[in-house]
N, C-alpha and C. Protein backbone atom coordinates (compact mmCIF):
# COMPACT_ATOMS: atom_id res chain seq x y z
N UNK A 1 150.14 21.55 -1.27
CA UNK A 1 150.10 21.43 -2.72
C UNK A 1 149.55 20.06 -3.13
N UNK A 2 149.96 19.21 -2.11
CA UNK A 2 149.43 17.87 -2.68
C UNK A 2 148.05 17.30 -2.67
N UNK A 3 147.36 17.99 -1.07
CA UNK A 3 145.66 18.21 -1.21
C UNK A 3 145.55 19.22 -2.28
N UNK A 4 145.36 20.13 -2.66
CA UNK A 4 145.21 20.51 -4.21
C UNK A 4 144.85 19.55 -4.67
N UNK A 5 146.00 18.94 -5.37
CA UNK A 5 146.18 18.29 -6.35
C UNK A 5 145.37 17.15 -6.67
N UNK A 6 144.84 16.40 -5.03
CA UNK A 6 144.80 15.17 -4.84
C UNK A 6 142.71 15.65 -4.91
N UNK A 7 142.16 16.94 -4.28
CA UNK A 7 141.20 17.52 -4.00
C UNK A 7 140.98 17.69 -6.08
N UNK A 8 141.32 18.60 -6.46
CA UNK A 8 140.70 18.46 -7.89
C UNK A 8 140.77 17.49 -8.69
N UNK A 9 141.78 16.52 -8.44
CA UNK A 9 141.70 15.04 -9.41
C UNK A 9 140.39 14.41 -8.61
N UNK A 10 140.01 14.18 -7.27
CA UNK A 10 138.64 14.02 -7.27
C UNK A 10 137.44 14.70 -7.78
N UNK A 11 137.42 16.09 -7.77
CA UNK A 11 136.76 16.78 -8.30
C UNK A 11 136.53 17.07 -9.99
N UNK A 12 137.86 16.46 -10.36
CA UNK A 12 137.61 15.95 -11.92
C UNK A 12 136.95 14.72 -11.77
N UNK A 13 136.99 13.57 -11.34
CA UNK A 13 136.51 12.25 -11.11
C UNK A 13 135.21 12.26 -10.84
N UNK A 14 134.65 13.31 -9.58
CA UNK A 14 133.28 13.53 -10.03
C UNK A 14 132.55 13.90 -10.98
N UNK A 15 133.05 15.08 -11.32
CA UNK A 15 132.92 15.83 -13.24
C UNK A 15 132.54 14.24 -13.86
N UNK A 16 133.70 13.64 -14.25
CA UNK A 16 133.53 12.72 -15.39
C UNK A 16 132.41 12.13 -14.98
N UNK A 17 132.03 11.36 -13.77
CA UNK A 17 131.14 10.76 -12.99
C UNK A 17 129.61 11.44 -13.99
N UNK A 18 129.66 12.54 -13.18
CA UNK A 18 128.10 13.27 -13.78
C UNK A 18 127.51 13.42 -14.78
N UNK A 19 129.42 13.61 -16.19
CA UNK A 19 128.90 13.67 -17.49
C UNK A 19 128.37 11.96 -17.54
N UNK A 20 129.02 11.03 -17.43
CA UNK A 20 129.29 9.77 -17.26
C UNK A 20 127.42 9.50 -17.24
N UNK A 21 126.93 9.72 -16.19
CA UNK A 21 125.87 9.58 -15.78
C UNK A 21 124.47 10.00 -16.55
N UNK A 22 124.92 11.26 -16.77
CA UNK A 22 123.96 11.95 -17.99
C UNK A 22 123.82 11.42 -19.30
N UNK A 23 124.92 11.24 -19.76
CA UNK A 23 125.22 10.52 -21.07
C UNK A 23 124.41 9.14 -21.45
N UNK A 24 124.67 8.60 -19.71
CA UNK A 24 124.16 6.90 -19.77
C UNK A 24 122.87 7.01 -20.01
N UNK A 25 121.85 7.96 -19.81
CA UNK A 25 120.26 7.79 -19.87
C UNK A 25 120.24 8.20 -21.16
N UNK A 26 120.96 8.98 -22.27
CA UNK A 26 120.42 9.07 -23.37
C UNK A 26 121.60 8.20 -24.85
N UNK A 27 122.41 7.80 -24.26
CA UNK A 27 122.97 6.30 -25.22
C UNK A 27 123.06 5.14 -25.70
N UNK A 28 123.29 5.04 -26.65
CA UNK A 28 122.67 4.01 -27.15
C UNK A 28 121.76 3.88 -28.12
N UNK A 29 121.87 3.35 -28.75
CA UNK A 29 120.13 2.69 -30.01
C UNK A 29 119.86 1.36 -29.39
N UNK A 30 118.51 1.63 -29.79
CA UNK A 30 117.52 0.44 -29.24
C UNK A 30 117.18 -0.39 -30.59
N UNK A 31 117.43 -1.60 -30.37
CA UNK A 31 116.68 -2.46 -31.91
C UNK A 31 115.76 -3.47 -31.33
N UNK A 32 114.71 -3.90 -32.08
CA UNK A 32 114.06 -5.05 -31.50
C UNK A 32 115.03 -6.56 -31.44
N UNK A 33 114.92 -7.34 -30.82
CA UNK A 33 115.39 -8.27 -31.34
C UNK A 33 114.54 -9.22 -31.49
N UNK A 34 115.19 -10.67 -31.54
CA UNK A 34 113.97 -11.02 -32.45
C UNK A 34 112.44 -11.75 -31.25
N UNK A 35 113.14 -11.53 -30.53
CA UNK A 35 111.66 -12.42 -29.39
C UNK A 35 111.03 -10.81 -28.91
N UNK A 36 111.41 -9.76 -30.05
CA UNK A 36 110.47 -8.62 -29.97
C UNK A 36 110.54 -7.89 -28.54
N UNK A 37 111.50 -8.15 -27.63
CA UNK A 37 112.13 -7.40 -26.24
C UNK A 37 113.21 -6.24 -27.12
N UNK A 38 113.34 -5.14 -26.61
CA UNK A 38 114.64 -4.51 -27.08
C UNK A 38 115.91 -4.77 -26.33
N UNK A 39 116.83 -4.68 -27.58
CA UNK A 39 118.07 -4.74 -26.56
C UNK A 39 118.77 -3.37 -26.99
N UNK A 40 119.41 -2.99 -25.77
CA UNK A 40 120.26 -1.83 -26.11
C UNK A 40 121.86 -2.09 -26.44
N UNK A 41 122.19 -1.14 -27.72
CA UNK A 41 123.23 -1.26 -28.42
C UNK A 41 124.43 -0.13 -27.61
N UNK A 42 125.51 -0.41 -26.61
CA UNK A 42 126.37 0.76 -26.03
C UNK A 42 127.38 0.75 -26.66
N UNK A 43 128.28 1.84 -26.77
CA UNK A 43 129.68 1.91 -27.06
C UNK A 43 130.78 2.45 -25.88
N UNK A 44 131.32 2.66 -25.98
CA UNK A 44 132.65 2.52 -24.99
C UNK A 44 133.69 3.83 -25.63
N UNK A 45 133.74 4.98 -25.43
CA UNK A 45 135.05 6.01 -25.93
C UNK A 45 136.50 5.99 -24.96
N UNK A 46 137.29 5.46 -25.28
CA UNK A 46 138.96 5.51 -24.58
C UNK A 46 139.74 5.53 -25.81
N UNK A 47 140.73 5.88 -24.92
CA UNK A 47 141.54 5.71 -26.54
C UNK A 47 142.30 4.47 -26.17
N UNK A 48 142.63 4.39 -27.88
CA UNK A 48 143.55 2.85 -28.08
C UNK A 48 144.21 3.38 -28.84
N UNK A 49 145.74 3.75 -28.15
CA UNK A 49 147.29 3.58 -28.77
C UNK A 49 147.63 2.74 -29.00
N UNK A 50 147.61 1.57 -28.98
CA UNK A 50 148.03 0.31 -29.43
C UNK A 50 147.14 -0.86 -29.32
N UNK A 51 147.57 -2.06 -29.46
CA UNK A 51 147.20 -3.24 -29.74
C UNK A 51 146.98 -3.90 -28.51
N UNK A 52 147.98 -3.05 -27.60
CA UNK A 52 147.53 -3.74 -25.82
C UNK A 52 146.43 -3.37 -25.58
N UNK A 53 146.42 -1.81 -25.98
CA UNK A 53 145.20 -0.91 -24.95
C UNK A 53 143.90 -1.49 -25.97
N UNK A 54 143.94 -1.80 -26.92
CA UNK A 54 142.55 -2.32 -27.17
C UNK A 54 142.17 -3.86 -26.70
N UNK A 55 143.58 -4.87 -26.53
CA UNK A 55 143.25 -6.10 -26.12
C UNK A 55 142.93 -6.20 -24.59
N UNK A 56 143.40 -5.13 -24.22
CA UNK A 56 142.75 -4.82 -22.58
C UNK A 56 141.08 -4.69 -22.22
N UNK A 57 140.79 -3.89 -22.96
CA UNK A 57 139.57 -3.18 -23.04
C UNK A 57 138.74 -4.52 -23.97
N UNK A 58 139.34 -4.78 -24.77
CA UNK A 58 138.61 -6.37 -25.45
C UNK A 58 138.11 -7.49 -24.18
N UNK A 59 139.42 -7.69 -23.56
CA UNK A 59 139.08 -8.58 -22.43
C UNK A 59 138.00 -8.33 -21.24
N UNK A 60 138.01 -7.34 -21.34
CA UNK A 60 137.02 -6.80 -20.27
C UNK A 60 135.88 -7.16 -20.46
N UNK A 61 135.39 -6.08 -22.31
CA UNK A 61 134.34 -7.05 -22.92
C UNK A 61 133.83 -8.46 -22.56
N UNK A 62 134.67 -8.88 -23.21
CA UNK A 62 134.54 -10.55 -23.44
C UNK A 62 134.10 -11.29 -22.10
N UNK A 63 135.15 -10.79 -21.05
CA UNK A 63 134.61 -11.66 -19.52
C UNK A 63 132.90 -10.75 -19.25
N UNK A 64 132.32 -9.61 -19.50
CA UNK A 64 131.11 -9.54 -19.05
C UNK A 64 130.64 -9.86 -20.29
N UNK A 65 130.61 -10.41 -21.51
CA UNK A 65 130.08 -11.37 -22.59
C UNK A 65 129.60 -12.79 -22.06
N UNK A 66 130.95 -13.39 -21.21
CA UNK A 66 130.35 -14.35 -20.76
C UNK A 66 129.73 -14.61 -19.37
N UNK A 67 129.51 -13.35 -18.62
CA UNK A 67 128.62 -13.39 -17.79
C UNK A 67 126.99 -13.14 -18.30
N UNK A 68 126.81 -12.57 -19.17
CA UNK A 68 125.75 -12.04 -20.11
C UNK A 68 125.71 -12.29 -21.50
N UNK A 69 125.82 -13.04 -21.99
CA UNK A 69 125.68 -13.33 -23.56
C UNK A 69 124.96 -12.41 -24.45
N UNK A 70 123.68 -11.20 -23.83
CA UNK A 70 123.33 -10.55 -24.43
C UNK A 70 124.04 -9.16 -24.61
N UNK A 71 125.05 -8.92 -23.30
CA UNK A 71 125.60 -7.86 -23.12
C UNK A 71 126.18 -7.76 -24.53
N UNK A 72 126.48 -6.08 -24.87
CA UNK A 72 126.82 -5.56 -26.26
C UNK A 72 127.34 -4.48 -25.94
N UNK A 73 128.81 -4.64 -25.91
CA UNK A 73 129.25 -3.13 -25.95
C UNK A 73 130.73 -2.81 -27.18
N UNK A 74 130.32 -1.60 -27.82
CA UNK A 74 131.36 -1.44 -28.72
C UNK A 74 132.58 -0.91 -28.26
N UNK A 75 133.89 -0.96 -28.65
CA UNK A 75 135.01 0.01 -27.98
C UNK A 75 135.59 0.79 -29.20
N UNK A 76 135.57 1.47 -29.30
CA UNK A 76 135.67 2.95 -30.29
C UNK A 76 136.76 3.74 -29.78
N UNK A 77 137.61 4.66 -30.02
CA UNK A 77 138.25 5.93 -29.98
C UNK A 77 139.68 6.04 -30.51
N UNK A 78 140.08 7.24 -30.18
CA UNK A 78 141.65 7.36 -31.10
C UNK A 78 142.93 7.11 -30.26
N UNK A 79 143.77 7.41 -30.67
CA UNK A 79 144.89 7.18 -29.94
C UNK A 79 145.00 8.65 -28.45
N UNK A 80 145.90 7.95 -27.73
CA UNK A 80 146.40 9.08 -26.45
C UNK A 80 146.55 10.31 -27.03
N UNK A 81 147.12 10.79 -27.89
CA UNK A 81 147.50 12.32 -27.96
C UNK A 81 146.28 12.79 -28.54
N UNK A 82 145.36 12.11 -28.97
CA UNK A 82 144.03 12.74 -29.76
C UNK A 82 142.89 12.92 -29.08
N UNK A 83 142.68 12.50 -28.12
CA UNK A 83 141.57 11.89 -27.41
C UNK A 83 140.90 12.84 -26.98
N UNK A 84 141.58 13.59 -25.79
CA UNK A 84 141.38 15.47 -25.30
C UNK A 84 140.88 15.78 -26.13
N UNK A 85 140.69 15.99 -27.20
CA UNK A 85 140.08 16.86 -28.39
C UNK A 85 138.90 16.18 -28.78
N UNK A 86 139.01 14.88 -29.10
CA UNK A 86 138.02 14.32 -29.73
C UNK A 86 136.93 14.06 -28.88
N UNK A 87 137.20 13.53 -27.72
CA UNK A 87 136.11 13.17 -27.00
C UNK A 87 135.12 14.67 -26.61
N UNK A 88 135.65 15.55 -26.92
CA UNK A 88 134.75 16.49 -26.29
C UNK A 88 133.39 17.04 -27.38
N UNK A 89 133.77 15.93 -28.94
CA UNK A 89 133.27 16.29 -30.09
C UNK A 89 132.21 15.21 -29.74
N UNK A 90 132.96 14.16 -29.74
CA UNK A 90 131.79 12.79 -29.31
C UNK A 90 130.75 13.50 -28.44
N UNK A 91 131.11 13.69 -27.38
CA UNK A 91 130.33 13.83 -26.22
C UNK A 91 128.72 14.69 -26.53
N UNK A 92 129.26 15.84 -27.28
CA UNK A 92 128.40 16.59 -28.21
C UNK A 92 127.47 16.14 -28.97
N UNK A 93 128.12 15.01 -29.58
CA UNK A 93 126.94 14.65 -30.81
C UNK A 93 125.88 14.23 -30.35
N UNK A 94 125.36 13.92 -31.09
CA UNK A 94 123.79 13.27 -30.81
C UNK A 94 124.00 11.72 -30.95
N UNK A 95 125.08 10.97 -31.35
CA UNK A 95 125.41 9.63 -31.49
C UNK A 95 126.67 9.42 -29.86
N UNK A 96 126.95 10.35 -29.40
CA UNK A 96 127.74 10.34 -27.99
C UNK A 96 127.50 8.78 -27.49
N UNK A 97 129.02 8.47 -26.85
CA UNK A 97 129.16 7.24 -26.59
C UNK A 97 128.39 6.68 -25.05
N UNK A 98 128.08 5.69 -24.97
CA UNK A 98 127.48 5.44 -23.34
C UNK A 98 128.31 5.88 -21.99
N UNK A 99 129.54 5.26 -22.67
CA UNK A 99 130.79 5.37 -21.50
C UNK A 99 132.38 6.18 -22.62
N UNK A 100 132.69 6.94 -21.13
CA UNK A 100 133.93 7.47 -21.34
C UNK A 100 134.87 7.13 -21.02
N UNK A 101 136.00 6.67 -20.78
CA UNK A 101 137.02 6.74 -20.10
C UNK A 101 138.08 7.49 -19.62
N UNK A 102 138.57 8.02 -18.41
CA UNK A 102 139.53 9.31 -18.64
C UNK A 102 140.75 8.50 -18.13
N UNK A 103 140.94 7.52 -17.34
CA UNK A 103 142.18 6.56 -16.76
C UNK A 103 143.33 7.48 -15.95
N UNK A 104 142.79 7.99 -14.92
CA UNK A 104 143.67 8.95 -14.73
C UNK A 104 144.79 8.97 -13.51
N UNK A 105 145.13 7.30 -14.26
CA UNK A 105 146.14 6.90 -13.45
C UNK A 105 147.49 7.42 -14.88
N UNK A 106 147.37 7.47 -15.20
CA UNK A 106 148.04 7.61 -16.77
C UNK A 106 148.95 9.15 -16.62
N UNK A 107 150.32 8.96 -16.49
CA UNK A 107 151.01 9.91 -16.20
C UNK A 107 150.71 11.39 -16.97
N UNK A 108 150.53 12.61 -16.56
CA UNK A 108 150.89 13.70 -17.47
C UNK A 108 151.71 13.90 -18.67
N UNK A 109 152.85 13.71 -18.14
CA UNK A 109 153.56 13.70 -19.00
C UNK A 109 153.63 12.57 -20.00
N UNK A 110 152.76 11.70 -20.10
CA UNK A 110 153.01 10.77 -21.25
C UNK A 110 151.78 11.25 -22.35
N UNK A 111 151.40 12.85 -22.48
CA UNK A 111 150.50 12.85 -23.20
C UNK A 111 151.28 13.46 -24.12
N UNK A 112 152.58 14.13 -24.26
CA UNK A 112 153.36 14.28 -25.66
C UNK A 112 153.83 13.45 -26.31
């Protein structure tokens, strides 16, 4: 039971991987900037239940900010119990985020 278990949480991990992958070649807007090179504009979909889970995901930012000063990435999404639903709307659109997050260290049962 536990290969199962342990066999499709990889096999979800690849899933996300592929959408992950697909997504990355068509996200994003491009703007000129001003020395007329483009830079690309990404966003980031996880959810943020609180004030940690976004200062987490902030920090992350920020340390590849200061490895890259040009790096640009937005962090966007709803809280834990919403996310399942929403992200599958994002993913759809034509504005779909660069990156997803699924964190699937994150107990089952903490999705009620």
């Amino acid at each position: 039971m536990l290969n199962k278990r342990v066999t499709g949480r990889l096999l979800g991990a690849a899933a996300a991987a592929a959408v992950a992958a697909t997504a990355l070649t068509a996200c994003g807007s491009s703007s000129a900037g001003s020395s007329g090179e483009s830079k690309e504009a990404s966003s980031m979909y996880t959810w943020i239940t609180n004030e940690n889970d976004r200062a987490q995901w902030q920090a992350f930012i920020d340390a590849a900010k200061e490895k890259d000063p040009d790096f640009n990435l937005t962090l966007e999404g709803p809280s834990f119990n919403d996310y399942w639903t929403k992200v599958k709307t994002r993913l759809s659109s034509s504005g779909a985020p660069c990156i997803i997050t699924t964190q699937a260290a994150r107990p089952r049962n903490s999705r009620t």
